[in-house]
PDB file of N, CA and C in Angstrom:
ATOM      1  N   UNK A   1     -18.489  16.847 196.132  1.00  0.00           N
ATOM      2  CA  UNK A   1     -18.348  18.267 196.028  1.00  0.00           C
ATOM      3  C   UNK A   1     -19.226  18.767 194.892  1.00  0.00           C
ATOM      4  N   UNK A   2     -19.505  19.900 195.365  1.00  0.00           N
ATOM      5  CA  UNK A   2     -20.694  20.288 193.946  1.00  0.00           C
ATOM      6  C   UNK A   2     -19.839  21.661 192.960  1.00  0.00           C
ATOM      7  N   UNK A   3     -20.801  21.536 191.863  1.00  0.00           N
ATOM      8  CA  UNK A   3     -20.162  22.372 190.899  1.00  0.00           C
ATOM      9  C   UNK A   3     -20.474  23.546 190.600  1.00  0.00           C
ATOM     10  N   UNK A   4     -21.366  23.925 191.605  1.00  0.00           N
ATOM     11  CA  UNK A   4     -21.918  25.291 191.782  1.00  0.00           C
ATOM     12  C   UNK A   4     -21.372  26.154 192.448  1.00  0.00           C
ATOM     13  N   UNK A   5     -21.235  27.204 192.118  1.00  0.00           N
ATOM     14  CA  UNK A   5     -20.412  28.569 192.844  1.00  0.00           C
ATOM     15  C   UNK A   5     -21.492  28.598 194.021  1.00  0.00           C
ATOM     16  N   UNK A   6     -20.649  29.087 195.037  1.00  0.00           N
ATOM     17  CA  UNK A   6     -21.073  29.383 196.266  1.00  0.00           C
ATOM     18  C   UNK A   6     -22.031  29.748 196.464  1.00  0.00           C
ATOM     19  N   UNK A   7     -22.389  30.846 195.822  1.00  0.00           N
ATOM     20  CA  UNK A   7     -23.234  31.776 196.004  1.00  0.00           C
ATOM     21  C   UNK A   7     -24.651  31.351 194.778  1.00  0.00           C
ATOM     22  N   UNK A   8     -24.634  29.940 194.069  1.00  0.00           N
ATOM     23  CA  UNK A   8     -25.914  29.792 193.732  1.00  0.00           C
ATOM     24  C   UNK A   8     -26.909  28.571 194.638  1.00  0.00           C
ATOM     25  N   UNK A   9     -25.842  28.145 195.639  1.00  0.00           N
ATOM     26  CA  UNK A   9     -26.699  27.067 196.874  1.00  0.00           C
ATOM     27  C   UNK A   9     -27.440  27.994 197.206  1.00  0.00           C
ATOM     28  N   UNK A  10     -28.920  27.253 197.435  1.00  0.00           N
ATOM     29  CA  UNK A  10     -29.849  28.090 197.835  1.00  0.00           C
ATOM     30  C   UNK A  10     -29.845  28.343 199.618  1.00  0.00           C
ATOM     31  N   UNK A  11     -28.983  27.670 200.252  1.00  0.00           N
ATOM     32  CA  UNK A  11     -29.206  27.590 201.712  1.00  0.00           C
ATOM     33  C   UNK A  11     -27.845  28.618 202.069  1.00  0.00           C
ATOM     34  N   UNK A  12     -26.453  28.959 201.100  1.00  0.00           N
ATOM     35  CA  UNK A  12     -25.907  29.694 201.682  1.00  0.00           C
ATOM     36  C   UNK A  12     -26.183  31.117 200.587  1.00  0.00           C
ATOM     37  N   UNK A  13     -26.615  31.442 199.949  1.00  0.00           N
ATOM     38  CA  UNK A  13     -27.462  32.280 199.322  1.00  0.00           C
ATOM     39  C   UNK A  13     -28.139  33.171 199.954  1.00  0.00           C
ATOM     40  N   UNK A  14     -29.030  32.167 200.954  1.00  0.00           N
ATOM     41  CA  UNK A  14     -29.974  32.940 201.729  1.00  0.00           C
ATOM     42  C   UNK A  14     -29.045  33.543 202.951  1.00  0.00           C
ATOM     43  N   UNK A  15     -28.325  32.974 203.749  1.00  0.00           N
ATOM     44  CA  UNK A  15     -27.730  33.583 204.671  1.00  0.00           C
ATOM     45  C   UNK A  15     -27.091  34.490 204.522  1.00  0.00           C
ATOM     46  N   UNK A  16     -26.433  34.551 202.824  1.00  0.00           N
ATOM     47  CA  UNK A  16     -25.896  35.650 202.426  1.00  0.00           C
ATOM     48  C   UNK A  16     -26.478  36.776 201.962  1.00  0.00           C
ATOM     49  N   UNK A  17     -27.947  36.906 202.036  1.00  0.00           N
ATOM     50  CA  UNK A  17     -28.826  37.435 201.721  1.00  0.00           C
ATOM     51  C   UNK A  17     -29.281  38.400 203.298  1.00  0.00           C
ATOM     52  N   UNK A  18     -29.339  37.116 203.951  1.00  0.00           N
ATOM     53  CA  UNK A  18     -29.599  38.163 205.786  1.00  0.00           C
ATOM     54  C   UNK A  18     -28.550  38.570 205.739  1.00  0.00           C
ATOM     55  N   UNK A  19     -27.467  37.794 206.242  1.00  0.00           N
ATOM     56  CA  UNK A  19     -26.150  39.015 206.196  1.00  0.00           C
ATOM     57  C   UNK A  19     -26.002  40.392 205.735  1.00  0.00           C
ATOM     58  N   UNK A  20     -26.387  40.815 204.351  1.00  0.00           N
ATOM     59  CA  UNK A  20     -26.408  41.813 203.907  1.00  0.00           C
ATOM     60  C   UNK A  20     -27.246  42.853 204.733  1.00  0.00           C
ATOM     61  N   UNK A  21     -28.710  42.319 204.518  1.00  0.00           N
ATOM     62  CA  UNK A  21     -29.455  42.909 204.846  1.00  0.00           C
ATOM     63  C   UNK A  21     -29.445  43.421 206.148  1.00  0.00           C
ATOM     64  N   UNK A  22     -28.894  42.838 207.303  1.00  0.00           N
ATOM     65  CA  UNK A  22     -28.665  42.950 208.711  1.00  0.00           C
ATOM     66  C   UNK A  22     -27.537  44.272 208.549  1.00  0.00           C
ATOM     67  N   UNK A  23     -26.472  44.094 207.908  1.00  0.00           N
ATOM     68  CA  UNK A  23     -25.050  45.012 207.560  1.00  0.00           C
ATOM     69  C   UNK A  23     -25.256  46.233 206.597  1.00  0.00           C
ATOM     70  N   UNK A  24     -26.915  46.198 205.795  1.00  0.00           N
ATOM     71  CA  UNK A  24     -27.179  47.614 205.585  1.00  0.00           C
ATOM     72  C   UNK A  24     -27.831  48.343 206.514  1.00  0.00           C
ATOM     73  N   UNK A  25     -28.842  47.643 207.203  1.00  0.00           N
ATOM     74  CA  UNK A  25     -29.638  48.474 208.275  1.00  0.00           C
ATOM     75  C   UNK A  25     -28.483  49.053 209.302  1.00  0.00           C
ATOM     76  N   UNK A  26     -27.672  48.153 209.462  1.00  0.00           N
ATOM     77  CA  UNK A  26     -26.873  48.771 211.055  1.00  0.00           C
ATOM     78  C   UNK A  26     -25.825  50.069 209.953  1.00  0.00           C
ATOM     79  N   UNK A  27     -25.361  49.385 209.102  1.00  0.00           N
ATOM     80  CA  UNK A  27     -24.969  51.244 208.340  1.00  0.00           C
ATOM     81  C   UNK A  27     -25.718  52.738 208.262  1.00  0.00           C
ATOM     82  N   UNK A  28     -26.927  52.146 207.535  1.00  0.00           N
ATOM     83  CA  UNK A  28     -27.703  53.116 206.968  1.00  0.00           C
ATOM     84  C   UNK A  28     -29.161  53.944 208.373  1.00  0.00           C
ATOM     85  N   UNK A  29     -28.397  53.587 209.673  1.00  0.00           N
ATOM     86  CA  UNK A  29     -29.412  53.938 210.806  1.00  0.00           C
ATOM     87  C   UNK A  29     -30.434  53.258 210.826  1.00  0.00           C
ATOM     88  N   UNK A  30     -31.095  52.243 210.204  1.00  0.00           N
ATOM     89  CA  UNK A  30     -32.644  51.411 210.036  1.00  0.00           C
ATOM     90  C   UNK A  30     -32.363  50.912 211.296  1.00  0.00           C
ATOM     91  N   UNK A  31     -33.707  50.173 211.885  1.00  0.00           N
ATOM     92  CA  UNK A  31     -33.158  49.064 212.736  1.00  0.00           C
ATOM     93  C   UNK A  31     -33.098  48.280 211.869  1.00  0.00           C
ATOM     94  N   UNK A  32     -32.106  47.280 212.541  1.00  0.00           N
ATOM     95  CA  UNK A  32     -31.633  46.146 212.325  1.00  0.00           C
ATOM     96  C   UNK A  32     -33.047  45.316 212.755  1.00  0.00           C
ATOM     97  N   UNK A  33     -33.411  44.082 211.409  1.00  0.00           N
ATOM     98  CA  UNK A  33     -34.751  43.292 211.789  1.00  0.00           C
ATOM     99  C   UNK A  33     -34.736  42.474 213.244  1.00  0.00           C
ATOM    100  N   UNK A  34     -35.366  42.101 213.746  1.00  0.00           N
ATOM    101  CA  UNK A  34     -35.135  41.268 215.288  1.00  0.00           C
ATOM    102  C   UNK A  34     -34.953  41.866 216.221  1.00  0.00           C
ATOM    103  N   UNK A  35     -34.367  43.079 215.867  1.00  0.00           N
ATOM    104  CA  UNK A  35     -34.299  44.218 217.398  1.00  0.00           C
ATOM    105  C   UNK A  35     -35.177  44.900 217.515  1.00  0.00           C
ATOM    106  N   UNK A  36     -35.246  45.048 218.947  1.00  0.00           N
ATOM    107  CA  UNK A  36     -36.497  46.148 219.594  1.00  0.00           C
ATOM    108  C   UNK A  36     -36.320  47.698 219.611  1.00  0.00           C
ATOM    109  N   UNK A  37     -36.867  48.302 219.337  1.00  0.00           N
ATOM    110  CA  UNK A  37     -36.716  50.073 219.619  1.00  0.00           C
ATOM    111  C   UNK A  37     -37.493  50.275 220.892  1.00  0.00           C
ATOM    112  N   UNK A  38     -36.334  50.908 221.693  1.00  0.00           N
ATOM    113  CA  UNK A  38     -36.662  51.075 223.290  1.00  0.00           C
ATOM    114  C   UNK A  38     -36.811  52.670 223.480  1.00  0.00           C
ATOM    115  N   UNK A  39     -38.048  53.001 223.617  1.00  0.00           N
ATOM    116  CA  UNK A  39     -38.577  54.548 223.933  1.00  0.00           C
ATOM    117  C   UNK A  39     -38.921  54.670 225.543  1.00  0.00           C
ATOM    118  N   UNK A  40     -38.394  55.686 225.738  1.00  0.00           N
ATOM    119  CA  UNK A  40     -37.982  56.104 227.146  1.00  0.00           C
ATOM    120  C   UNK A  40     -39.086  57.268 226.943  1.00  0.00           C
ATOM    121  N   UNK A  41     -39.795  58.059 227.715  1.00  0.00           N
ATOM    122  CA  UNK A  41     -41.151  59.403 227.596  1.00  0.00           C
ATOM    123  C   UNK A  41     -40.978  59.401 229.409  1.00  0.00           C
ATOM    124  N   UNK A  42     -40.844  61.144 229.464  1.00  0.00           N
ATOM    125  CA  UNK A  42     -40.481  61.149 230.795  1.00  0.00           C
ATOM    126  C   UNK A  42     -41.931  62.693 230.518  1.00  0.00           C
ATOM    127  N   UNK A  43     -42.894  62.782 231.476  1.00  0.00           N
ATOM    128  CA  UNK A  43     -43.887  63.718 230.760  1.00  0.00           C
ATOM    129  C   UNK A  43     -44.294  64.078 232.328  1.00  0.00           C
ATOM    130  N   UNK A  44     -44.015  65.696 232.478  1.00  0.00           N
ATOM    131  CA  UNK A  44     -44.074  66.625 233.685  1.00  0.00           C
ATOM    132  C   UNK A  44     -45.170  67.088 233.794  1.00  0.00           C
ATOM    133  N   UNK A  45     -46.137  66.332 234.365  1.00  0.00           N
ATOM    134  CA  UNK A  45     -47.611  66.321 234.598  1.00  0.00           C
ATOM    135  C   UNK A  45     -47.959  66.842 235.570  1.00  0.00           C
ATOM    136  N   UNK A  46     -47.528  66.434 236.880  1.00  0.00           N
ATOM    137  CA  UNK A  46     -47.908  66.937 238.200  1.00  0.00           C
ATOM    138  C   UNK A  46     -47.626  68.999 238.064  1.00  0.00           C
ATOM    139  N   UNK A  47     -46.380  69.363 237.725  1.00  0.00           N
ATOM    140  CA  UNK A  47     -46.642  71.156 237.322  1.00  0.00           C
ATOM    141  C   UNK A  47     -47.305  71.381 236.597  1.00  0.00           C
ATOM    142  N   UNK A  48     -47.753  71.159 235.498  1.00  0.00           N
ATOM    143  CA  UNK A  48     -48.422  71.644 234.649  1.00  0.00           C
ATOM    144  C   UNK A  48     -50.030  71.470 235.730  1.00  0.00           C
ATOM    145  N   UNK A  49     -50.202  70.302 236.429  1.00  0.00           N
ATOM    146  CA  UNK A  49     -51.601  70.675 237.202  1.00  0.00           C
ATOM    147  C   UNK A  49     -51.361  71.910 238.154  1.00  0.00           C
ATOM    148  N   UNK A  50     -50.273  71.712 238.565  1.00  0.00           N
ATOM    149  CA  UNK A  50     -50.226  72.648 239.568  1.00  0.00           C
ATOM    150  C   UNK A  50     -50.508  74.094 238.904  1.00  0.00           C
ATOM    151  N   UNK A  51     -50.145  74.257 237.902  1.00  0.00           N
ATOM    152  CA  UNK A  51     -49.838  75.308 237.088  1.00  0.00           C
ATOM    153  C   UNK A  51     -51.821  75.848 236.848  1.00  0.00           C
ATOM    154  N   UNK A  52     -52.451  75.047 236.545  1.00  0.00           N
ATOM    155  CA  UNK A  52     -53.696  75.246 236.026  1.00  0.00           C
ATOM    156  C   UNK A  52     -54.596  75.014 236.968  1.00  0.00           C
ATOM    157  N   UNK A  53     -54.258  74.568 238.231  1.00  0.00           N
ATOM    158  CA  UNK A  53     -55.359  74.097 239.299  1.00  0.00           C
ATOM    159  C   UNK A  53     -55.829  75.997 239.354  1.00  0.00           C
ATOM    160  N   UNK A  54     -55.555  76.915 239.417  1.00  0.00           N
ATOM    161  CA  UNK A  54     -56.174  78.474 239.801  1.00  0.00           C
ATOM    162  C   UNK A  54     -57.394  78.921 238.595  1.00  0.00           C
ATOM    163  N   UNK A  55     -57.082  77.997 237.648  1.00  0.00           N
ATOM    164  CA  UNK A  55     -57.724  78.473 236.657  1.00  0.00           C
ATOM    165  C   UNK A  55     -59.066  77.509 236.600  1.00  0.00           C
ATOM    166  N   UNK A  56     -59.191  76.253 237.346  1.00  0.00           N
ATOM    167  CA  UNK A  56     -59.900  75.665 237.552  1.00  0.00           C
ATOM    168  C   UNK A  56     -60.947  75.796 238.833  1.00  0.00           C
ATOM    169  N   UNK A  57     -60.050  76.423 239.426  1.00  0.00           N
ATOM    170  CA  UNK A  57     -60.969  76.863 240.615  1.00  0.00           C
ATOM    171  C   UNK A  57     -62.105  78.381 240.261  1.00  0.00           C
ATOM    172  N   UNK A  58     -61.211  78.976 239.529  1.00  0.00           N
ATOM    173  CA  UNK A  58     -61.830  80.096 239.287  1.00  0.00           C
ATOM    174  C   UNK A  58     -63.200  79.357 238.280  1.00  0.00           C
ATOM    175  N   UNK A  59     -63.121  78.748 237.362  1.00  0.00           N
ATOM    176  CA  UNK A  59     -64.347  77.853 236.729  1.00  0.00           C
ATOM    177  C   UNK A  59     -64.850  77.230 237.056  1.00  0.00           C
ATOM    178  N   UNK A  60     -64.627  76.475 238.530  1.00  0.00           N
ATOM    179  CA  UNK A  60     -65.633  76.298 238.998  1.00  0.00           C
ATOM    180  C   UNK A  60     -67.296  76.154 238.960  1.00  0.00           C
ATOM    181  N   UNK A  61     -67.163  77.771 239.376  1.00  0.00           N
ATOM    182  CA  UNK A  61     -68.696  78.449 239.524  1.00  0.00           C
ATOM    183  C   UNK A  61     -69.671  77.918 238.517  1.00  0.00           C
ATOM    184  N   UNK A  62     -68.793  77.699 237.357  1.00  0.00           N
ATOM    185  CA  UNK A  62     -69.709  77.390 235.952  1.00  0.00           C
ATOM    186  C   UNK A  62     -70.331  75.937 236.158  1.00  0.00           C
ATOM    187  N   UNK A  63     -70.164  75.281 236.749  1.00  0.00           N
ATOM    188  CA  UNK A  63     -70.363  73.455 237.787  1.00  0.00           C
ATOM    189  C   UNK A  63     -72.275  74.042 237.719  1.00  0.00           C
ATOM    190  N   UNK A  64     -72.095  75.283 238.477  1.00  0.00           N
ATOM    191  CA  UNK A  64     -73.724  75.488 238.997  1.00  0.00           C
ATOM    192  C   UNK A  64     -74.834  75.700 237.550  1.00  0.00           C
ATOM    193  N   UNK A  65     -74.176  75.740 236.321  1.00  0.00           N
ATOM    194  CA  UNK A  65     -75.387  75.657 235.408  1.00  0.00           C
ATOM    195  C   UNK A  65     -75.435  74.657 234.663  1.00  0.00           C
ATOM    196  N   UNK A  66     -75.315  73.234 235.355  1.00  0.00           N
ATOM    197  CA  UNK A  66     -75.384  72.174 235.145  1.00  0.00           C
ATOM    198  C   UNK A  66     -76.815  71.869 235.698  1.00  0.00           C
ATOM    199  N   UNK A  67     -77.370  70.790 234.840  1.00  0.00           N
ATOM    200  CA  UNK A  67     -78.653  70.422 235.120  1.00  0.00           C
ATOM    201  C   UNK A  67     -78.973  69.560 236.608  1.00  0.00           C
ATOM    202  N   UNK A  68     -79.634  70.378 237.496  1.00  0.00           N
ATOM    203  CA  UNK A  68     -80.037  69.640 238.971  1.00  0.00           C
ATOM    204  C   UNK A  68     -79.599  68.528 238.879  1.00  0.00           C
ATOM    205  N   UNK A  69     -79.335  67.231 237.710  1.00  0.00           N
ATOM    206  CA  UNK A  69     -79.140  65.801 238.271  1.00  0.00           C
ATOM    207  C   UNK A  69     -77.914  65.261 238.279  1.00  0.00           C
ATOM    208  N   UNK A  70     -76.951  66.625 237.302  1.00  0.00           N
ATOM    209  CA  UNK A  70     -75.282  66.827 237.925  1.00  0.00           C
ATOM    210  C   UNK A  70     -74.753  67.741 238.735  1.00  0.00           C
ATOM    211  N   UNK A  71     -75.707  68.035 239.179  1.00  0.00           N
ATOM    212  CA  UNK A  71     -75.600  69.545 240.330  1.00  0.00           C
ATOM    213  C   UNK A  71     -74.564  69.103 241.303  1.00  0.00           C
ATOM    214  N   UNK A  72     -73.283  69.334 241.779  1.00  0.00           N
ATOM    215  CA  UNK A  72     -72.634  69.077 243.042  1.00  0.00           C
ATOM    216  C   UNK A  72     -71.802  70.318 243.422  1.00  0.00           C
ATOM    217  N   UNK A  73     -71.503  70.082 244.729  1.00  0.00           N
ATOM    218  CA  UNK A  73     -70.602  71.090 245.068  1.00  0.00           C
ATOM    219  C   UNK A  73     -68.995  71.320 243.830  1.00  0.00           C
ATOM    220  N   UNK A  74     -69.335  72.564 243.274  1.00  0.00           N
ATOM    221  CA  UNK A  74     -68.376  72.672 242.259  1.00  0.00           C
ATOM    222  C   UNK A  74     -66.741  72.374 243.054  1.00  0.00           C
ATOM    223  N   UNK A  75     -66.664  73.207 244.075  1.00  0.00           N
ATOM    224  CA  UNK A  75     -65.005  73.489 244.347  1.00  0.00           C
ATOM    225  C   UNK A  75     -64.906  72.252 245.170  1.00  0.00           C
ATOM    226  N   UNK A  76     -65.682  71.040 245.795  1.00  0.00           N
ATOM    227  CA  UNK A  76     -65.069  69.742 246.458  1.00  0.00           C
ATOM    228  C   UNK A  76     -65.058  68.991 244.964  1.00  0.00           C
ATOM    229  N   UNK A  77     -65.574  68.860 244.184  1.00  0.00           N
ATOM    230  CA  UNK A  77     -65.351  68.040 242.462  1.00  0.00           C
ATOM    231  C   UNK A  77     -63.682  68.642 241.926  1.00  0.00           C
ATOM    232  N   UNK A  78     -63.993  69.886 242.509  1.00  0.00           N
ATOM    233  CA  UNK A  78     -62.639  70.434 241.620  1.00  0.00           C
ATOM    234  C   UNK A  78     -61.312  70.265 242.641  1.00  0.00           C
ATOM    235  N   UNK A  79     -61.456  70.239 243.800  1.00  0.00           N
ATOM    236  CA  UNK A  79     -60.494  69.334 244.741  1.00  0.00           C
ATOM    237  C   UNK A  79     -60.319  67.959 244.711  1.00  0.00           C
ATOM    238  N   UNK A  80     -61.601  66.977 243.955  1.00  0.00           N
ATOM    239  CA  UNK A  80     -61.525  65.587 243.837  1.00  0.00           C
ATOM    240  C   UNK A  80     -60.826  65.418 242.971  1.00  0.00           C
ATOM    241  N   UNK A  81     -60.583  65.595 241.911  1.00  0.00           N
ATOM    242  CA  UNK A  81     -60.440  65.507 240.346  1.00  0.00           C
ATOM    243  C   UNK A  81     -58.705  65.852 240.529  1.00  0.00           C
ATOM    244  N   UNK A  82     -58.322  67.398 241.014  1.00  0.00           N
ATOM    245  CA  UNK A  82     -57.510  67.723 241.208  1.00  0.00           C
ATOM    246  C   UNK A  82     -56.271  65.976 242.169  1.00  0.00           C
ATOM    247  N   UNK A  83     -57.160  66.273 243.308  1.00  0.00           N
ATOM    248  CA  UNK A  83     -56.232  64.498 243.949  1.00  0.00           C
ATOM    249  C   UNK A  83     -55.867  63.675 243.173  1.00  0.00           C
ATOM    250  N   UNK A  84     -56.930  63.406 242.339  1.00  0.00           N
ATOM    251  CA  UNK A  84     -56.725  62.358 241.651  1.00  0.00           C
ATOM    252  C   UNK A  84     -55.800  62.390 240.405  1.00  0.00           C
ATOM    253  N   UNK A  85     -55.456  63.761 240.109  1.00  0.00           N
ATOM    254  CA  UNK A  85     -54.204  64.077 239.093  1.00  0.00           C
ATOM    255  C   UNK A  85     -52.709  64.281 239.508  1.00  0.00           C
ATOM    256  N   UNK A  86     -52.653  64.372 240.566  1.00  0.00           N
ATOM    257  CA  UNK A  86     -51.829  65.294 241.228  1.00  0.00           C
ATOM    258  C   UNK A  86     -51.397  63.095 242.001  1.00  0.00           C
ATOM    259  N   UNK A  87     -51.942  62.635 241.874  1.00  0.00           N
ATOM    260  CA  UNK A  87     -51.715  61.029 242.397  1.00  0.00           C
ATOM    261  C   UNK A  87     -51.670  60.416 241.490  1.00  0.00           C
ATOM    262  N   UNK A  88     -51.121  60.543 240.554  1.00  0.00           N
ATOM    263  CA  UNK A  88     -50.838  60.061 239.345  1.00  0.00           C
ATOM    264  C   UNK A  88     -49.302  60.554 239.076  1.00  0.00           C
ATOM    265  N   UNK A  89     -48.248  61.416 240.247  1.00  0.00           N
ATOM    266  CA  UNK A  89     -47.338  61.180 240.022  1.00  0.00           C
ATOM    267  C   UNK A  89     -47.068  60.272 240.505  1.00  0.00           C
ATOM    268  N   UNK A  90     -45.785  59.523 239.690  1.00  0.00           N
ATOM    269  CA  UNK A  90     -44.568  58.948 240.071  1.00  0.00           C
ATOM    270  C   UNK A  90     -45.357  57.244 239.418  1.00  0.00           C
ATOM    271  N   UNK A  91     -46.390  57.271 238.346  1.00  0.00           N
ATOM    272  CA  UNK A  91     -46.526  56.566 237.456  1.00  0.00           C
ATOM    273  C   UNK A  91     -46.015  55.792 236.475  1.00  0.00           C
ATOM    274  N   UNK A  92     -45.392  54.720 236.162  1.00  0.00           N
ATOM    275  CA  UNK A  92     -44.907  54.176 234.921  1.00  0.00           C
ATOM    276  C   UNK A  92     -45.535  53.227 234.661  1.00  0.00           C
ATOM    277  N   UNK A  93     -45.300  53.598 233.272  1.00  0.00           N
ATOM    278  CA  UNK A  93     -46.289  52.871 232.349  1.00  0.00           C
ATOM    279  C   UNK A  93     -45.406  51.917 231.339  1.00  0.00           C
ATOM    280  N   UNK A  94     -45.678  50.702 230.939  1.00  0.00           N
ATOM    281  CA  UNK A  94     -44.971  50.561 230.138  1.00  0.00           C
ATOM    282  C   UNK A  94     -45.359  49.168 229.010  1.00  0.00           C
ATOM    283  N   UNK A  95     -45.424  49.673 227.841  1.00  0.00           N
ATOM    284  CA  UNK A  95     -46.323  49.181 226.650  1.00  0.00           C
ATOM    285  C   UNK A  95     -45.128  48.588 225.717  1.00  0.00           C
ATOM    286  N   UNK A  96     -45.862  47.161 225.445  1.00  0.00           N
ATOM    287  CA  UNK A  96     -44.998  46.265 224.914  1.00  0.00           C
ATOM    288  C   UNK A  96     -45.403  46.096 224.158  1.00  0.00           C
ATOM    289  N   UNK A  97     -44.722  46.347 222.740  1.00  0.00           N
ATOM    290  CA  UNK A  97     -45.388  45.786 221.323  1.00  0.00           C
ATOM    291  C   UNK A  97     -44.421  44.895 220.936  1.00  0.00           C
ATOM    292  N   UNK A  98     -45.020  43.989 219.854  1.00  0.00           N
ATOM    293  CA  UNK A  98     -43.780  43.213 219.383  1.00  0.00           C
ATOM    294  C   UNK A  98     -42.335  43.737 218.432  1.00  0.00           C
ATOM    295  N   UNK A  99     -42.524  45.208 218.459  1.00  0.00           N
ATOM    296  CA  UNK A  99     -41.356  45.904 217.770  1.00  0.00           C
ATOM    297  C   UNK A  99     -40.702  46.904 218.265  1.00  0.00           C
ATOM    298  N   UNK A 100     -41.448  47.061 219.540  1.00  0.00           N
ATOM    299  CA  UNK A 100     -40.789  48.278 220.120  1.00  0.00           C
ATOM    300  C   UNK A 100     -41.607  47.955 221.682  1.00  0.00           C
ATOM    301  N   UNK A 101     -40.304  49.013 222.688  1.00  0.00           N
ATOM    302  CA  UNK A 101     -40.841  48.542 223.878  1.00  0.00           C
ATOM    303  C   UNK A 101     -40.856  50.193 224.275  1.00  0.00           C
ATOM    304  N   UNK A 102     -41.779  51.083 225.181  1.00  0.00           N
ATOM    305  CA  UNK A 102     -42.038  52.210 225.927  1.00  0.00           C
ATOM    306  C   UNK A 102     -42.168  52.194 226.853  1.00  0.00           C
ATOM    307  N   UNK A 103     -41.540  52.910 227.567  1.00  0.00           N
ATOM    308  CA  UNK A 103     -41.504  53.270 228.621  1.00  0.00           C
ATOM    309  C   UNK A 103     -41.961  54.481 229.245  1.00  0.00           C
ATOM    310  N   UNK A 104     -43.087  55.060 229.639  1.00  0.00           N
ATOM    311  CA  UNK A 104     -43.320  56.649 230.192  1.00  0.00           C
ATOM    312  C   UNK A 104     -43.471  56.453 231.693  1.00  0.00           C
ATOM    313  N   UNK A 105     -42.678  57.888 232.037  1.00  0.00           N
ATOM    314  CA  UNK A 105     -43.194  57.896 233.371  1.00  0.00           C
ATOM    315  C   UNK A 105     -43.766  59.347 233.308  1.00  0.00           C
ATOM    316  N   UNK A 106     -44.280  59.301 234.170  1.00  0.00           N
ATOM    317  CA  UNK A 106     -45.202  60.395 235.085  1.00  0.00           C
ATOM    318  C   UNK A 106     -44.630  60.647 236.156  1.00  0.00           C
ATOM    319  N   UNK A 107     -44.395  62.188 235.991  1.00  0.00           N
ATOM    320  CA  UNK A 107     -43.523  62.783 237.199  1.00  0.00           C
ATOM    321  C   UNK A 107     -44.343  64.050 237.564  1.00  0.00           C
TER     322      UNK A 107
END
């Protein structure tokens, strides 16, 4: 048996050391070390195009004082572009770091 108080072993010292530290974070709102922070992003993309596709059409026209070697039909570019946003609902994405995990979707 040893003659040292509990608390100067260096091996239960230390555990008593995480302990703490684990039992202030979960008090004081921190995360707790070892756990993940799970972010949820829900981002209403498809209205907001819908919302601005009139304003894009109307700008258009401006396509035509582009230099002859980007010259294209302005309003089929602005119908392409448009598809291709508007098909990007119902997207999730989801990015894994080693401290936190995200989640977004596209609606």
């Amino acid at each position: 048996m040893s003659l040292q108080p509990l608390a100067e072993r260096p091996r239960e010292l230390a555990a008593m050391r995480r302990r703490a530290v684990r039992t202030r974070g979960a008090r004081s709102g921190e995360p707790v070390s070892g756990a993940r922070t799970r972010v949820s992003l829900w981002l209403p993309l498809t209205p907001v195009f819908w919302m601005l596709a009139p304003f894009v059409m109307l700008l258009a026209p401006l396509m035509l004082l582009a230099p002859p070697f980007w010259r294209m039909n302005p309003y089929a570019t602005a119908y392409a572009v448009g598809r291709v946003l508007i098909a990007l609902g119902g997207t999730d994405i989801d990015v894994d770091a080693p401290d936190a995990r995200v989640r977004i979707k596209i609606f």
